[in-house]
Protein backbone atom coordinates (compact mmCIF):
# COMPACT_ATOMS: atom_id res chain seq x y z
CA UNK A 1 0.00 0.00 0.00
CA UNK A 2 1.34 3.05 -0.96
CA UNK A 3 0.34 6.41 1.05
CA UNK A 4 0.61 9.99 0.21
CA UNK A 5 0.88 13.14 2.20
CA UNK A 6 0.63 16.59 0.57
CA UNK A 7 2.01 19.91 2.15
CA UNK A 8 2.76 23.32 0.98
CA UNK A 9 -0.79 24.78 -0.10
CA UNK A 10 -1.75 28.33 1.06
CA UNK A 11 -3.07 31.25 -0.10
CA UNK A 12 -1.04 33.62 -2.39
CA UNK A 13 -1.43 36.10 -4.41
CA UNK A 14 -2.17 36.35 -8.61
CA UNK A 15 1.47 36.04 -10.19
CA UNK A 16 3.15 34.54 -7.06
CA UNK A 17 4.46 31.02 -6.49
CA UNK A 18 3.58 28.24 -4.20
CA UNK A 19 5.68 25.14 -4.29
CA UNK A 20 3.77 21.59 -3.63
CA UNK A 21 5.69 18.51 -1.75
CA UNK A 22 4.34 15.44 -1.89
CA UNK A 23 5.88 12.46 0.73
CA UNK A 24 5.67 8.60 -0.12
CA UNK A 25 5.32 5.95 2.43
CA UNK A 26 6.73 2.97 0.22
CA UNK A 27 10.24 1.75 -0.07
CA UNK A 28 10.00 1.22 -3.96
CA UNK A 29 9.21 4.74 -4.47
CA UNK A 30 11.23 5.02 -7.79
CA UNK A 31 9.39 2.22 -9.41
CA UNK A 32 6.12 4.74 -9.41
CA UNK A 33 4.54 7.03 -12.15
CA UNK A 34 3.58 10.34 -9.93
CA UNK A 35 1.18 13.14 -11.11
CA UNK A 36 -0.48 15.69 -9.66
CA UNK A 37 -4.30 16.90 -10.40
CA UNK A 38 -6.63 19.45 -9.22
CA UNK A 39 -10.04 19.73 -7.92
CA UNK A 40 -11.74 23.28 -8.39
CA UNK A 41 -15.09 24.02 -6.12
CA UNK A 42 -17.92 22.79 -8.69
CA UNK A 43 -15.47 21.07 -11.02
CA UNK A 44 -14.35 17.67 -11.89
CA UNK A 45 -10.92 16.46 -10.93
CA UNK A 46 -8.59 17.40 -13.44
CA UNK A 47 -4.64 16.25 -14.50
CA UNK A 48 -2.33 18.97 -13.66
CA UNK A 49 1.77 17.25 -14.07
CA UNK A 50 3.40 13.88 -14.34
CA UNK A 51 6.41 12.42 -14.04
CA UNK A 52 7.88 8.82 -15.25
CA UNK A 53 9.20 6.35 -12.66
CA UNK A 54 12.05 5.32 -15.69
CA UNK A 55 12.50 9.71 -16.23
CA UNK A 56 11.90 11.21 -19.46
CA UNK A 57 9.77 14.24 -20.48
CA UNK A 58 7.31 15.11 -18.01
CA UNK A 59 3.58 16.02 -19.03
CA UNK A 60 1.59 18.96 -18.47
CA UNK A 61 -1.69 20.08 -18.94
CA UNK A 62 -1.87 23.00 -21.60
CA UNK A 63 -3.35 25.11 -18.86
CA UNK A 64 -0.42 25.03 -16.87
CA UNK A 65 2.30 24.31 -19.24
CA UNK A 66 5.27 26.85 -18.66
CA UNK A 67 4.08 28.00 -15.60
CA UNK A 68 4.48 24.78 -13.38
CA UNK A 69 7.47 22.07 -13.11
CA UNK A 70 6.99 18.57 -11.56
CA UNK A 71 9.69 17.25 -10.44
CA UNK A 72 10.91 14.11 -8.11
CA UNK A 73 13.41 13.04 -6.09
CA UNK A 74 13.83 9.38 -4.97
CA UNK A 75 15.79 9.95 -2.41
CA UNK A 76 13.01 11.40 -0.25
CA UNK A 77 10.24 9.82 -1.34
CA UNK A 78 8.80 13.19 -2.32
CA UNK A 79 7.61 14.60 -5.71
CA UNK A 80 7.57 18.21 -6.06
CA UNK A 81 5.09 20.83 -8.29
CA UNK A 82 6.87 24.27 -8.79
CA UNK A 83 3.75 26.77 -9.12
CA UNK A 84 4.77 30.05 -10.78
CA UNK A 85 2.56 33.02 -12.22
CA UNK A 86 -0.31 31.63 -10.46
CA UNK A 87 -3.55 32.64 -11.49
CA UNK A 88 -7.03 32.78 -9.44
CA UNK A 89 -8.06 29.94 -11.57
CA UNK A 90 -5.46 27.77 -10.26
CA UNK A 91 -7.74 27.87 -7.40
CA UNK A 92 -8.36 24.30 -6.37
CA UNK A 93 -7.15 21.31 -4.04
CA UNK A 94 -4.11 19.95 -5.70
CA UNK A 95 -3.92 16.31 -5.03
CA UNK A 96 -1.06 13.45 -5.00
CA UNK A 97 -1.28 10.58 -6.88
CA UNK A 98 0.70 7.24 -7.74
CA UNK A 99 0.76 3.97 -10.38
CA UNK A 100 3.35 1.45 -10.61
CA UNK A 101 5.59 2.41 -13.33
CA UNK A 102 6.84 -1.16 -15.13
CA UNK A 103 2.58 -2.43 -15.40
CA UNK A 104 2.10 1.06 -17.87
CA UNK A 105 -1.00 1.46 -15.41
CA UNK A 106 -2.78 4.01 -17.01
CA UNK A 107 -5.22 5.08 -14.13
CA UNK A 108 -3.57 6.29 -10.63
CA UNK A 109 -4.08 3.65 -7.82
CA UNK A 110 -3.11 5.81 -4.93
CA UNK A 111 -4.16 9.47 -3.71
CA UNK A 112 -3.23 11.84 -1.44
CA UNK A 113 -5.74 14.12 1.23
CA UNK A 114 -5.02 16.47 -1.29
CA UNK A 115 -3.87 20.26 -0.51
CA UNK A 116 -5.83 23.69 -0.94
CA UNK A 117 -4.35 26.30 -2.92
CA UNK A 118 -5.98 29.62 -3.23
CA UNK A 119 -4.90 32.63 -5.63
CA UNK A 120 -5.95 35.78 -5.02
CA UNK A 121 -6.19 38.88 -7.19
């Protein structure tokens, strides 16, 4: 069982940055595909980032794409989401999730509590 722990959600204001950290609780931590989605008051849950457990390119949504970076690093367990020129539509709770990585899983197995993140303007 693999769990996840989000932290670093706040409030900020339109154009600043917030940086997401996600922690894993499983020892094969680099054999996992992580992404992170979004949840907006009224909205469906929506994909956000995602990184490969082999590497490679990592996906965006268009809506975020050269505004946010995922990123990972194995050694802690943790995968990161670098939030810059936020906008009040970024408004949402940002959410943690995991697949195993050699299966090409395409749906997420695992989920975080999920974190809020508001934007101001």
């Amino acid at each position: 069982q693999v769990q996840l722990v989000e932290s670093g959600g706040g409030v900020v204001q339109a154009g600043g940055s917030l940086r997401l950290s996600c922690a894993a609780s499983v020892r094969t931590f680099s054999s996992y595909d992580m992404g992170w989605f979004r949840q907006a008051p009224g909205k469906e849950r929506e994909f956000v980032a995602a990184i490969r457990w082999s590497g490679g390119t990592p996906d965006y949504a268009q809506s975020v794409k050269g505004r946010f970076t995922i990123s990972r690093s194995n050694a802690k367990n943790t995968v990161y989401l670098q939030m810059n020129s936020l906008k009040p539509e970024d408004t949402a709770v940002y959410y943690c999730a995991a697949r195993y990585g050699p299966t090409l899983t395409r749906s997420y197995d695992y989920w975080g509590q999920g974190t809020q993140v508001t934007v101001s303007s």
